[in-house]
N, C-alpha and C. Protein backbone atom coordinates (compact mmCIF):
# COMPACT_ATOMS: atom_id res chain seq x y z
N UNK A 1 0.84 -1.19 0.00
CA UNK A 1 0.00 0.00 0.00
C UNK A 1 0.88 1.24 0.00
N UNK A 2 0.32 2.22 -1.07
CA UNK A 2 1.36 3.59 -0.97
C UNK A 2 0.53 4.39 -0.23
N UNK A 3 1.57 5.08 0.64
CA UNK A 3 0.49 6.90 1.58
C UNK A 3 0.99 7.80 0.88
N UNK A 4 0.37 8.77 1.54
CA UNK A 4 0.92 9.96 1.05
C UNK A 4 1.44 11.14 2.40
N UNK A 5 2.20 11.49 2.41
CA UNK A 5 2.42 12.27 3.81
C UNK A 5 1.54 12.36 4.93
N UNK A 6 0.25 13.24 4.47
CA UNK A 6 -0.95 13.87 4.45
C UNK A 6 -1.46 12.72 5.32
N UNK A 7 -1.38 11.27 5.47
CA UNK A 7 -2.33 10.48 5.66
C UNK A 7 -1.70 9.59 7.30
N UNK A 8 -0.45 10.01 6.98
CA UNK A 8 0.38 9.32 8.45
C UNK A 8 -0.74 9.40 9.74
N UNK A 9 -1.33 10.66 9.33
CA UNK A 9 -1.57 10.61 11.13
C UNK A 9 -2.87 10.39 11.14
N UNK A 10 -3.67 10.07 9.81
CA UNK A 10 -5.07 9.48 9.63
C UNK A 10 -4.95 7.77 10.29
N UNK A 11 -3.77 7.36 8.72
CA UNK A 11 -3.63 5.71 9.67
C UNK A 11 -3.39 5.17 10.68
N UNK A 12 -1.91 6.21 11.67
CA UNK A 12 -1.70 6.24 12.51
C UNK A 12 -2.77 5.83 13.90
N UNK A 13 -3.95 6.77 14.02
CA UNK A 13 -4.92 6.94 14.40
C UNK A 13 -5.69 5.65 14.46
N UNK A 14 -6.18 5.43 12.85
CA UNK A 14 -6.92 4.36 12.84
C UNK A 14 -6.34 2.74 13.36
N UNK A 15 -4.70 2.83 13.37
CA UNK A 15 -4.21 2.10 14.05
C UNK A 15 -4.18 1.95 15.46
N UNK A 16 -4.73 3.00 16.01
CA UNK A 16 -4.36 3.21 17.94
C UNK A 16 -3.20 3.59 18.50
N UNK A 17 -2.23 4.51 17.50
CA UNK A 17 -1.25 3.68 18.11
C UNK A 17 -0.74 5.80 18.45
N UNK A 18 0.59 6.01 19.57
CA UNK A 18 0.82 6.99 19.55
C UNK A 18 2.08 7.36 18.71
N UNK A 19 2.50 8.46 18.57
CA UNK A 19 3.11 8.96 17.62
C UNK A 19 4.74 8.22 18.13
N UNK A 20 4.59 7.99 19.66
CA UNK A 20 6.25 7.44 20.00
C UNK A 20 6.11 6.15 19.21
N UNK A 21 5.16 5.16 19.76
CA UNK A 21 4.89 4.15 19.07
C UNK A 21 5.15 3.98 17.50
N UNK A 22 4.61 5.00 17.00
CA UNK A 22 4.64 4.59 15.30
C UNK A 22 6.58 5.23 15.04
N UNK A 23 7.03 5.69 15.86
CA UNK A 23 8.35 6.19 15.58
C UNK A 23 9.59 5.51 16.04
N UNK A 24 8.93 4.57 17.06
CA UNK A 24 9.65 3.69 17.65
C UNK A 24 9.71 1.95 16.50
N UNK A 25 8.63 1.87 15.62
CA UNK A 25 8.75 1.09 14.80
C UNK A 25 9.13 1.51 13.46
N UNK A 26 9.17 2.36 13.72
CA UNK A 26 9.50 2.90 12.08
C UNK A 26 11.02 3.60 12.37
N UNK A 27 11.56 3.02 13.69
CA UNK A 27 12.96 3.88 13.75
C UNK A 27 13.36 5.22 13.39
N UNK A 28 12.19 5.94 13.76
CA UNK A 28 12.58 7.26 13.77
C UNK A 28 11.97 8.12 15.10
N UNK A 29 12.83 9.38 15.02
CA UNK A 29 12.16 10.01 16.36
C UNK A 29 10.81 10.69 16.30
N UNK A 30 10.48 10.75 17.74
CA UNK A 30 8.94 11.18 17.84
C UNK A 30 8.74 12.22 17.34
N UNK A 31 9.66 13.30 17.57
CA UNK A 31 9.33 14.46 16.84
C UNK A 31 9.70 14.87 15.81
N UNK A 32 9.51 13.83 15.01
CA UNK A 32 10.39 13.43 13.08
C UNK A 32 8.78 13.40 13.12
N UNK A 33 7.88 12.83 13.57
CA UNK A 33 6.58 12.06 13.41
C UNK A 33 5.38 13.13 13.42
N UNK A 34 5.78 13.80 14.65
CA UNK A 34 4.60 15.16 14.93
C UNK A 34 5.43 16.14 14.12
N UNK A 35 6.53 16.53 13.66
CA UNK A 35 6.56 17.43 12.84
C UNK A 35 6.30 17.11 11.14
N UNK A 36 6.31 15.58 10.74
CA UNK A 36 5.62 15.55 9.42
C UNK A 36 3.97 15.79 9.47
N UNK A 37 3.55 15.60 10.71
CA UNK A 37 1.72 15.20 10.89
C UNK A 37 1.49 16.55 10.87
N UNK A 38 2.19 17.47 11.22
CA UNK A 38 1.65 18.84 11.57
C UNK A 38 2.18 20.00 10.05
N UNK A 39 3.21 18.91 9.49
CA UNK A 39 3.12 19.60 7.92
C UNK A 39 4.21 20.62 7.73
N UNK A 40 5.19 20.50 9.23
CA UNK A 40 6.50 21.59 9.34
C UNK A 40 7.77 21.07 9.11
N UNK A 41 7.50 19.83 8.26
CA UNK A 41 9.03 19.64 7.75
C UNK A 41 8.65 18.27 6.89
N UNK A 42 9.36 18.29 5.33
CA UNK A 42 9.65 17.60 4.41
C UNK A 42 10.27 16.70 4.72
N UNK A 43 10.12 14.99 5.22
CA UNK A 43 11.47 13.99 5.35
C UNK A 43 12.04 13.66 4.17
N UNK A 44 13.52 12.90 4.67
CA UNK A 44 14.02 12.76 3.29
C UNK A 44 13.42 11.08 3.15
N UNK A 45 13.64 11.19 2.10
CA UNK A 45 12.78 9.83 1.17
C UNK A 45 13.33 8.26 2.02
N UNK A 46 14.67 8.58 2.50
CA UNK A 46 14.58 7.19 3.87
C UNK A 46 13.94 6.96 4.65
N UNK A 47 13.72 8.42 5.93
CA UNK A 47 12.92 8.33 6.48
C UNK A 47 11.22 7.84 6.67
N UNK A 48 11.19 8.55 5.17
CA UNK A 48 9.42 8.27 5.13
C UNK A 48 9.23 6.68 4.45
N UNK A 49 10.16 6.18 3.79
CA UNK A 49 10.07 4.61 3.12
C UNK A 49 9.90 4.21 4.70
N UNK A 50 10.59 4.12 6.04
CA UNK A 50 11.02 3.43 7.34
C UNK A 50 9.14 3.83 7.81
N UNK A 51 8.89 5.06 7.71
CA UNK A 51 7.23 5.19 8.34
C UNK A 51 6.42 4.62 7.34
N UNK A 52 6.77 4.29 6.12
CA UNK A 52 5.15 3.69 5.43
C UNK A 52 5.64 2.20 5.78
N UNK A 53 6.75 1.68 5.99
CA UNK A 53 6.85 0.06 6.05
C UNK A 53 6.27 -0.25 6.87
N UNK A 54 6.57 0.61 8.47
CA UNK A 54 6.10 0.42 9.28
C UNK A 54 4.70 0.33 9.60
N UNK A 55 3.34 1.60 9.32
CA UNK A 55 2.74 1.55 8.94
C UNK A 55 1.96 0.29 8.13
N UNK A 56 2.25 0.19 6.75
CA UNK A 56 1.98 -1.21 5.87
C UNK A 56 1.83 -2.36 6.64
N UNK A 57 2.90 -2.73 7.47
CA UNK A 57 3.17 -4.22 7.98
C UNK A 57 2.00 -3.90 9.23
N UNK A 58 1.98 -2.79 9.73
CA UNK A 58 0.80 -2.62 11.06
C UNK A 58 -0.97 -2.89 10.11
N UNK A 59 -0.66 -2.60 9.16
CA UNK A 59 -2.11 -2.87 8.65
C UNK A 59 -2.53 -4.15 7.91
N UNK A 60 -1.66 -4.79 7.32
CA UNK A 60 -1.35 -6.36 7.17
C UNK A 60 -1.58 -6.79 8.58
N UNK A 61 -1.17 -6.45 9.79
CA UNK A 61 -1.73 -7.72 10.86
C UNK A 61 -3.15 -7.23 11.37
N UNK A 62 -3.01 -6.21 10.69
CA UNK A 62 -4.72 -5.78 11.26
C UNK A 62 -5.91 -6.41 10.29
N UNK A 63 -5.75 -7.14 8.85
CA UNK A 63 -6.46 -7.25 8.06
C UNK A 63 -6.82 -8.39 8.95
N UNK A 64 -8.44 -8.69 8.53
CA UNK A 64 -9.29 -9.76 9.15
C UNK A 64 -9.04 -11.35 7.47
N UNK A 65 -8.66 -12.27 9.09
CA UNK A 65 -8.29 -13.94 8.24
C UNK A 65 -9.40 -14.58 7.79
N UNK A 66 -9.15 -15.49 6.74
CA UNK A 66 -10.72 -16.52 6.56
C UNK A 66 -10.76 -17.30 8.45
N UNK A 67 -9.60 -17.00 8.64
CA UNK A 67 -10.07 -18.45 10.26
C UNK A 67 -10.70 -17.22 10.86
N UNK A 68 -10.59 -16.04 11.14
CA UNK A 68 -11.74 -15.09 12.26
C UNK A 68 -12.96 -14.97 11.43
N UNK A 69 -13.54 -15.73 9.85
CA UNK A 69 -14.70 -15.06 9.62
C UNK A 69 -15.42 -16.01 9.28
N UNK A 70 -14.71 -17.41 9.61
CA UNK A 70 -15.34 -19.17 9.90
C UNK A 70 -16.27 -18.98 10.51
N UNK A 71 -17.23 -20.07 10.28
CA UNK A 71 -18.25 -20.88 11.35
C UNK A 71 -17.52 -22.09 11.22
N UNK A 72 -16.81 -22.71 12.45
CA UNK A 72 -16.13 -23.82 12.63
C UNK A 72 -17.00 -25.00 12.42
N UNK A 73 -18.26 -24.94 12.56
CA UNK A 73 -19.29 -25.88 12.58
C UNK A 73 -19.46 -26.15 11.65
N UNK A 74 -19.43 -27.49 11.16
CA UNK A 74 -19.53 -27.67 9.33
C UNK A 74 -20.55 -28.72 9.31
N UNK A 75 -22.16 -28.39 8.91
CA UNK A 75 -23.07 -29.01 8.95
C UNK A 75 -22.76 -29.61 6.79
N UNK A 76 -22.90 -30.91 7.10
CA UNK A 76 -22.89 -31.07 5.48
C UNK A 76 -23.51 -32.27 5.25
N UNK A 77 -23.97 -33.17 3.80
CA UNK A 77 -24.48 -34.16 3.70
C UNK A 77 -23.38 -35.41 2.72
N UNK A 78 -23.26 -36.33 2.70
CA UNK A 78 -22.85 -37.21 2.14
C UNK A 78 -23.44 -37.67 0.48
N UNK A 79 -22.86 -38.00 -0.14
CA UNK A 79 -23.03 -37.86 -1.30
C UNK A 79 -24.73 -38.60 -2.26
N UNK A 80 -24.66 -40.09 -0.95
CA UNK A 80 -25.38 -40.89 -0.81
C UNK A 80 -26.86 -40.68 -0.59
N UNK A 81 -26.66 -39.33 0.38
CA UNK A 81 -27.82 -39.11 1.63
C UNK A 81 -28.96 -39.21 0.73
N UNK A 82 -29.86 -39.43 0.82
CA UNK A 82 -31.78 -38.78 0.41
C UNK A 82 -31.72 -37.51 0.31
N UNK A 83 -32.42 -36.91 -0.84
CA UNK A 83 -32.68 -35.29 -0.67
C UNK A 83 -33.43 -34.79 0.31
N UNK A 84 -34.43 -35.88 0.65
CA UNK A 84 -35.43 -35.51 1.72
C UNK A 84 -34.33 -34.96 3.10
N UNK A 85 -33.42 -36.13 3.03
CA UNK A 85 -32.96 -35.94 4.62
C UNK A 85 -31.88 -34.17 4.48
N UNK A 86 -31.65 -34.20 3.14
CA UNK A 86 -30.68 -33.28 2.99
C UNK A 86 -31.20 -31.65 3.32
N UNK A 87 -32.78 -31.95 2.88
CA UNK A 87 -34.09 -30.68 2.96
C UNK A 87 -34.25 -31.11 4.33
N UNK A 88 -34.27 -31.65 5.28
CA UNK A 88 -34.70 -32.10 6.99
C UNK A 88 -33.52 -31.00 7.23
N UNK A 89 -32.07 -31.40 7.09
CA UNK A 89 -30.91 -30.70 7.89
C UNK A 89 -30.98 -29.55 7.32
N UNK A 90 -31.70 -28.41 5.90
CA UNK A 90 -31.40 -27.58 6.16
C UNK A 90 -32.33 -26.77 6.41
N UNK A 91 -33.41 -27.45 7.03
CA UNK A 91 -34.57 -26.61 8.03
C UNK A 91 -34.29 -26.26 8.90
N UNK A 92 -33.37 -27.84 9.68
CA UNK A 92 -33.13 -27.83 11.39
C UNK A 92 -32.14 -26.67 11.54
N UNK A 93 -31.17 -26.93 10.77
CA UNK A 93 -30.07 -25.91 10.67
C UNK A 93 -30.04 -24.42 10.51
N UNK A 94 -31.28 -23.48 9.84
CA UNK A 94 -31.87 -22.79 8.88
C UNK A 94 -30.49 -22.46 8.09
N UNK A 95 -29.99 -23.35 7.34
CA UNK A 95 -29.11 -23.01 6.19
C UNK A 95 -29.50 -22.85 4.68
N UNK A 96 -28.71 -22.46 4.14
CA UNK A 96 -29.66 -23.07 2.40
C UNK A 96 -28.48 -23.00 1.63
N UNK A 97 -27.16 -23.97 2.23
CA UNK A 97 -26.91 -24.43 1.66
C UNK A 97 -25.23 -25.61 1.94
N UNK A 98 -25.23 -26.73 1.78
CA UNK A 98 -24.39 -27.81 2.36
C UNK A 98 -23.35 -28.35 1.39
N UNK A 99 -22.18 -28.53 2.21
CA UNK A 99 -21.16 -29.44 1.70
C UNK A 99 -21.02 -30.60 1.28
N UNK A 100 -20.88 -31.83 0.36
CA UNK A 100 -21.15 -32.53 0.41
C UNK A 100 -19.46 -33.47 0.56
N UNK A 101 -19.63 -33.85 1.61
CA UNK A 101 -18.31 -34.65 2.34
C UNK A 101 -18.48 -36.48 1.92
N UNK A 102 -17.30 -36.86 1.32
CA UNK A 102 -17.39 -38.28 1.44
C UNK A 102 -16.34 -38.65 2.24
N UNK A 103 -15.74 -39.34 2.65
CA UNK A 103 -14.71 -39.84 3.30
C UNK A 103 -13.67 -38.76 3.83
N UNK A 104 -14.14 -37.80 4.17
CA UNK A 104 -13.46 -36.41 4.78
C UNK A 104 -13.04 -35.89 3.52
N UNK A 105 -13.63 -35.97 2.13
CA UNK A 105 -13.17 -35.02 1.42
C UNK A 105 -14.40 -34.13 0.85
N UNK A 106 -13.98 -32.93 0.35
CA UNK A 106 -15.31 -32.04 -0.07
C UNK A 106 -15.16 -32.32 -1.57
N UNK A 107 -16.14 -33.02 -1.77
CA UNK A 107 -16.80 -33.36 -3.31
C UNK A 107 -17.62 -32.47 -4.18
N UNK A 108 -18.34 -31.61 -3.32
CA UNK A 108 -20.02 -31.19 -3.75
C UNK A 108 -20.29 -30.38 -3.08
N UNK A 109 -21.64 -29.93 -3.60
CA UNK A 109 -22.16 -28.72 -2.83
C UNK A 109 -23.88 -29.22 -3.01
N UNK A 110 -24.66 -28.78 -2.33
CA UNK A 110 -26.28 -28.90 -2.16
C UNK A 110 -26.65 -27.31 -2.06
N UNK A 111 -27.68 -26.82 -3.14
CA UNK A 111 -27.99 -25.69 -2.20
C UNK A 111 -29.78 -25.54 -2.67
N UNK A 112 -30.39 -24.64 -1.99
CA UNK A 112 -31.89 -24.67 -1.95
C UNK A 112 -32.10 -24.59 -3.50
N UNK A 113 -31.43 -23.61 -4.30
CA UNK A 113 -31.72 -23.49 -5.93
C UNK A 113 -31.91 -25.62 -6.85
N UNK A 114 -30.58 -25.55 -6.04
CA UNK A 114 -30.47 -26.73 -6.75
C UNK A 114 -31.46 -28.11 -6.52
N UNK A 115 -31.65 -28.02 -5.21
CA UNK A 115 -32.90 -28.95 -4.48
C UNK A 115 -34.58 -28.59 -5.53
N UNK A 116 -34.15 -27.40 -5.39
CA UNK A 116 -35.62 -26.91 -5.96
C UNK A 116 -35.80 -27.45 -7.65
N UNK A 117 -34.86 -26.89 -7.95
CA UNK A 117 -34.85 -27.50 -9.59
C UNK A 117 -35.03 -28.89 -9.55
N UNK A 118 -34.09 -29.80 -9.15
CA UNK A 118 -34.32 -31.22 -8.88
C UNK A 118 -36.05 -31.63 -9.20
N UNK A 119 -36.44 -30.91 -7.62
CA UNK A 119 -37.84 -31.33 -7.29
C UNK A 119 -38.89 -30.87 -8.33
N UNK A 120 -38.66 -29.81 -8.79
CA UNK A 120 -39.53 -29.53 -10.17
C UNK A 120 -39.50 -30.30 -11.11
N UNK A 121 -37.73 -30.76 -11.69
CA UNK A 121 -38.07 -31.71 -12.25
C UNK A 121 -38.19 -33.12 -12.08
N UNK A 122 -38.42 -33.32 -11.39
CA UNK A 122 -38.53 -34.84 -10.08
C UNK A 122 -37.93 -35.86 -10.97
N UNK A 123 -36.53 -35.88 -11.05
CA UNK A 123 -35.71 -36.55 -11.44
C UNK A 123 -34.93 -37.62 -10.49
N UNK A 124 -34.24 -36.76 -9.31
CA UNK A 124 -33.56 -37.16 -8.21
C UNK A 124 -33.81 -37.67 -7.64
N UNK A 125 -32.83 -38.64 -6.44
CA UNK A 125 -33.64 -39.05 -4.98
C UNK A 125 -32.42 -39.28 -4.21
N UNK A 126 -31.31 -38.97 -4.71
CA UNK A 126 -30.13 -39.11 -3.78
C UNK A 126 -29.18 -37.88 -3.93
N UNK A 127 -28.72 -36.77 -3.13
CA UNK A 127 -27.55 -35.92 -3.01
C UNK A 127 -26.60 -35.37 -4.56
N UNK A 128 -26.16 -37.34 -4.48
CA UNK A 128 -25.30 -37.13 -5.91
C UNK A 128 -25.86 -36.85 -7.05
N UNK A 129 -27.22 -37.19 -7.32
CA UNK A 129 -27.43 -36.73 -8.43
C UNK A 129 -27.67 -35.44 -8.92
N UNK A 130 -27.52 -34.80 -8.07
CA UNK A 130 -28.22 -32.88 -8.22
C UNK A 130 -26.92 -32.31 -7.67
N UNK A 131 -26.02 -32.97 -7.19
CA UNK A 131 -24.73 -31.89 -6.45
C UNK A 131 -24.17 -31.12 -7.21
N UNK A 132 -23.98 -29.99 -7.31
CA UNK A 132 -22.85 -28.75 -7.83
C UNK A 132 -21.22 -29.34 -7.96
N UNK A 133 -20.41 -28.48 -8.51
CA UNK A 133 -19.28 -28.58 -8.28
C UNK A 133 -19.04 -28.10 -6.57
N UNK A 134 -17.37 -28.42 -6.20
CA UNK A 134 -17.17 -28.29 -5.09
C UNK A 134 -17.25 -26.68 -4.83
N UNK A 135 -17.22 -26.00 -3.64
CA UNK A 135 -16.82 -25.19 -3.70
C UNK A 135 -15.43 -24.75 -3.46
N UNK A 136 -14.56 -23.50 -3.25
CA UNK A 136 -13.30 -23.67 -3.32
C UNK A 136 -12.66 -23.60 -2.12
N UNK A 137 -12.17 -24.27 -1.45
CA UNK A 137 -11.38 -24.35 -0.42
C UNK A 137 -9.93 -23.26 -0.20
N UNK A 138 -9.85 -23.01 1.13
CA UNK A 138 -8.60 -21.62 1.61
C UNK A 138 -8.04 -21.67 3.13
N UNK A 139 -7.04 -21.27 3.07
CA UNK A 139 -6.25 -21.71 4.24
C UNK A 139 -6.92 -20.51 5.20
N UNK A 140 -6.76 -20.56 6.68
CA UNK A 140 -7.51 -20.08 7.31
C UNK A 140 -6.69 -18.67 7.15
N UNK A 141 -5.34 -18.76 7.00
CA UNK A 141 -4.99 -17.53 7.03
C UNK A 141 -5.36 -16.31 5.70
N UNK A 142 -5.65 -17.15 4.91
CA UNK A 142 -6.57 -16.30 3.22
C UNK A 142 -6.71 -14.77 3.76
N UNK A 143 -6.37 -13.63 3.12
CA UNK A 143 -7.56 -12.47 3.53
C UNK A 143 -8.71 -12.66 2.99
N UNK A 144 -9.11 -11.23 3.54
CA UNK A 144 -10.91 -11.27 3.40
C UNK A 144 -10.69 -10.97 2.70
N UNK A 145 -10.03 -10.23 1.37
CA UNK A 145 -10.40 -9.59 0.08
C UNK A 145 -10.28 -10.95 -0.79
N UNK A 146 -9.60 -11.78 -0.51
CA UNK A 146 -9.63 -12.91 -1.38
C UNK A 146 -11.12 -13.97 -1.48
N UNK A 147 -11.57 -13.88 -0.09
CA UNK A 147 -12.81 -15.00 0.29
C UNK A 147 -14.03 -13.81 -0.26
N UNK A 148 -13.86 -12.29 0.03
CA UNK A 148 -14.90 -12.13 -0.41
C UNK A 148 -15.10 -11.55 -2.32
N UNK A 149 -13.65 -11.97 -3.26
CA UNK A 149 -13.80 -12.34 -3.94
C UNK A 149 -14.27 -13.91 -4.71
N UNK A 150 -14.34 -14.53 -3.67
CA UNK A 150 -14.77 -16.18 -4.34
C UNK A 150 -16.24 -15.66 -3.80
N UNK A 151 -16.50 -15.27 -2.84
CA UNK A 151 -18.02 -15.50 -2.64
C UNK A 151 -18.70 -14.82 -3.59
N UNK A 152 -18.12 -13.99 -4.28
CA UNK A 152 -18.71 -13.44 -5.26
C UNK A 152 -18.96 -14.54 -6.31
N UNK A 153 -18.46 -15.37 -6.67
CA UNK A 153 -18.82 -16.48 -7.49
C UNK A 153 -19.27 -17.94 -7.40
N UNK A 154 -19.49 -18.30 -5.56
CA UNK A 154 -19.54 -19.11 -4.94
C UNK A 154 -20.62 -18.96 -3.63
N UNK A 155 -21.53 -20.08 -3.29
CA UNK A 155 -22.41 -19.53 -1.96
C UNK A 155 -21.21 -19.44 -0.95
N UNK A 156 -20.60 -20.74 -0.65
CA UNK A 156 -19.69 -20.44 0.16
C UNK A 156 -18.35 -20.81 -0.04
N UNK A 157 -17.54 -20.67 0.84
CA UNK A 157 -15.89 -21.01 0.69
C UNK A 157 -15.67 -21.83 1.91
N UNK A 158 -14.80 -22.95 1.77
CA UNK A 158 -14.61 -23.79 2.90
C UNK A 158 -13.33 -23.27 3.65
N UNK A 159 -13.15 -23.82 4.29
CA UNK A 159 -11.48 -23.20 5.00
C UNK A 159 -11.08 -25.00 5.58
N UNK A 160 -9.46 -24.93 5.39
CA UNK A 160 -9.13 -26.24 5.90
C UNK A 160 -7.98 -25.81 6.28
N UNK A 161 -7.12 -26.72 6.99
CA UNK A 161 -5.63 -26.30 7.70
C UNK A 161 -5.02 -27.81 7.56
N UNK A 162 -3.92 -28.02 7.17
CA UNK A 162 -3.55 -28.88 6.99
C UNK A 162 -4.41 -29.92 6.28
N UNK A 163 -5.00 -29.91 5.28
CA UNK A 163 -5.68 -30.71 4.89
C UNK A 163 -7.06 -31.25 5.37
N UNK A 164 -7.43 -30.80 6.64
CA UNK A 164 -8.30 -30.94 7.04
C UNK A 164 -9.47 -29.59 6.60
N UNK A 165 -10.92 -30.49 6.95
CA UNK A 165 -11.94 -28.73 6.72
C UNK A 165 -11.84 -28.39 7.90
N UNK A 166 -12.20 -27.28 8.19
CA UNK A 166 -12.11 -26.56 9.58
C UNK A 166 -13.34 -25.22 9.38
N UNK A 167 -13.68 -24.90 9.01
CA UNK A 167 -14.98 -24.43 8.56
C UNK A 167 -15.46 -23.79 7.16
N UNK A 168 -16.22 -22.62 7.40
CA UNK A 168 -17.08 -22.67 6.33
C UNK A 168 -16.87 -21.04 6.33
N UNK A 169 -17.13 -20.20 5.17
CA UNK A 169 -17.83 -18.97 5.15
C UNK A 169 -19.12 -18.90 4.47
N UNK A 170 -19.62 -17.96 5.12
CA UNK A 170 -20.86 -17.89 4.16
C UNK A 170 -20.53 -16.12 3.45
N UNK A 171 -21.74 -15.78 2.49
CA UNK A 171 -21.94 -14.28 2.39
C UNK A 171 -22.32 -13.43 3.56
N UNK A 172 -23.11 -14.03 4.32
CA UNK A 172 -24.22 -13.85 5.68
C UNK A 172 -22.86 -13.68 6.72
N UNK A 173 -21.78 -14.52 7.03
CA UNK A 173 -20.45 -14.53 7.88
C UNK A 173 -19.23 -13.19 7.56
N UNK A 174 -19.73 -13.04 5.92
CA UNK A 174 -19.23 -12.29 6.11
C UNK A 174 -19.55 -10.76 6.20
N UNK A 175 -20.56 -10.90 5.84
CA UNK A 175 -21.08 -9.43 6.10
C UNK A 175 -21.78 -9.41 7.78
N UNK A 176 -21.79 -10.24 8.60
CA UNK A 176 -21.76 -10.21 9.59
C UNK A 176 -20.45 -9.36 10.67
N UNK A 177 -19.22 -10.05 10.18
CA UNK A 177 -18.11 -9.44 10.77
C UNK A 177 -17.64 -8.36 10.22
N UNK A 178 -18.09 -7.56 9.08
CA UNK A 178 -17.73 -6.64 8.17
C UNK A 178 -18.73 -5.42 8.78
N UNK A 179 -19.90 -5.81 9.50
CA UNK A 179 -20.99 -4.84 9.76
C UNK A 179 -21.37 -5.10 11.21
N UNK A 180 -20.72 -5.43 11.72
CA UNK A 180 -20.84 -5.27 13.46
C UNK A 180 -20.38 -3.84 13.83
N UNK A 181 -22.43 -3.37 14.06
CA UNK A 181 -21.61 -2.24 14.28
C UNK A 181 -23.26 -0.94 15.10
């Protein structure tokens, strides 16, 4: 991310942090810091590269992970299941829409569109025959600009860690933690 002078003591701010603080990581002195914020002195181009790194890397650990915007709970159906039972879990659940897991791997997807079409055209009677492609799986550490680019093309995104799933996002998860407020 590039700043611009002008903005040090906006991010600064939005970071929490005080002016010793941001000068003490950016290896420069405090009053190198309040005299660029206050607009009474030009740094030279070292100095200010040492305050935007600093800066940058403070807002990289501030960005929110796919693991803080999980539901660890991963309600899903088997490939096998009955549609009926698959429409039971996503009443109980109020979801609308499931993973479809075989032997701990994510195969598939179920979602209310797709149930519905099925049943209109009353073709189906088992999971596999109506399942979607998978959806796309992301390490928990993913940013949010990445998950809430797949959700743009996806109901949801799974999250796994080591090979394992470990939860789920939804659109709803994420505009949940995006709008707490």
């Amino acid at each position: 991310m590039t700043y611009e002078l002008e903005e040090i003591k906006k991010v600064r701010k939005k970071l929490e942090m005080t002016q010793t603080e941001l000068a003490n990581r950016a290896g420069v002195s405090q009053s190198l810091i309040a005299k660029i914020e206050s607009g009474r002195i030009d740094p030279t181009y070292t100095k200010t590269k040492k305050i935007f790194a600093a800066l940058s890397e403070l807002e990289k650990k501030e960005e929110i992970k796919a693991g803080q915007l999980m539901t660890s709970r991963i309600v899903s159906v088997s490939s096998g299941m009955p549609i009926k039972e698959a429409i039971a879990k996503m009443k109980k659940f109020q979801i609308s829409q499931l993973p479809v897991i075989d032997n701990h791997k994510l195969i598939g997807l179920v979602s209310e569109s797709t149930i519905l079409d099925a049943l209109l055209k009353s073709k189906a009677n088992i999971v596999k025959e109506i399942m979607q492609e998978a959806p796309p799986i992301v390490s928990k550490t993913t940013s949010i600009q990445v998950v809430s680019s797949l959700l743009k093309h996806y109901p949801i995104v799974v999250v796994s860690e080591e090979g394992r799933l470990i939860g789920l996002i939804t659109k709803s998860d994420l505009l949940g933690k995006l709008y707490k407020g």
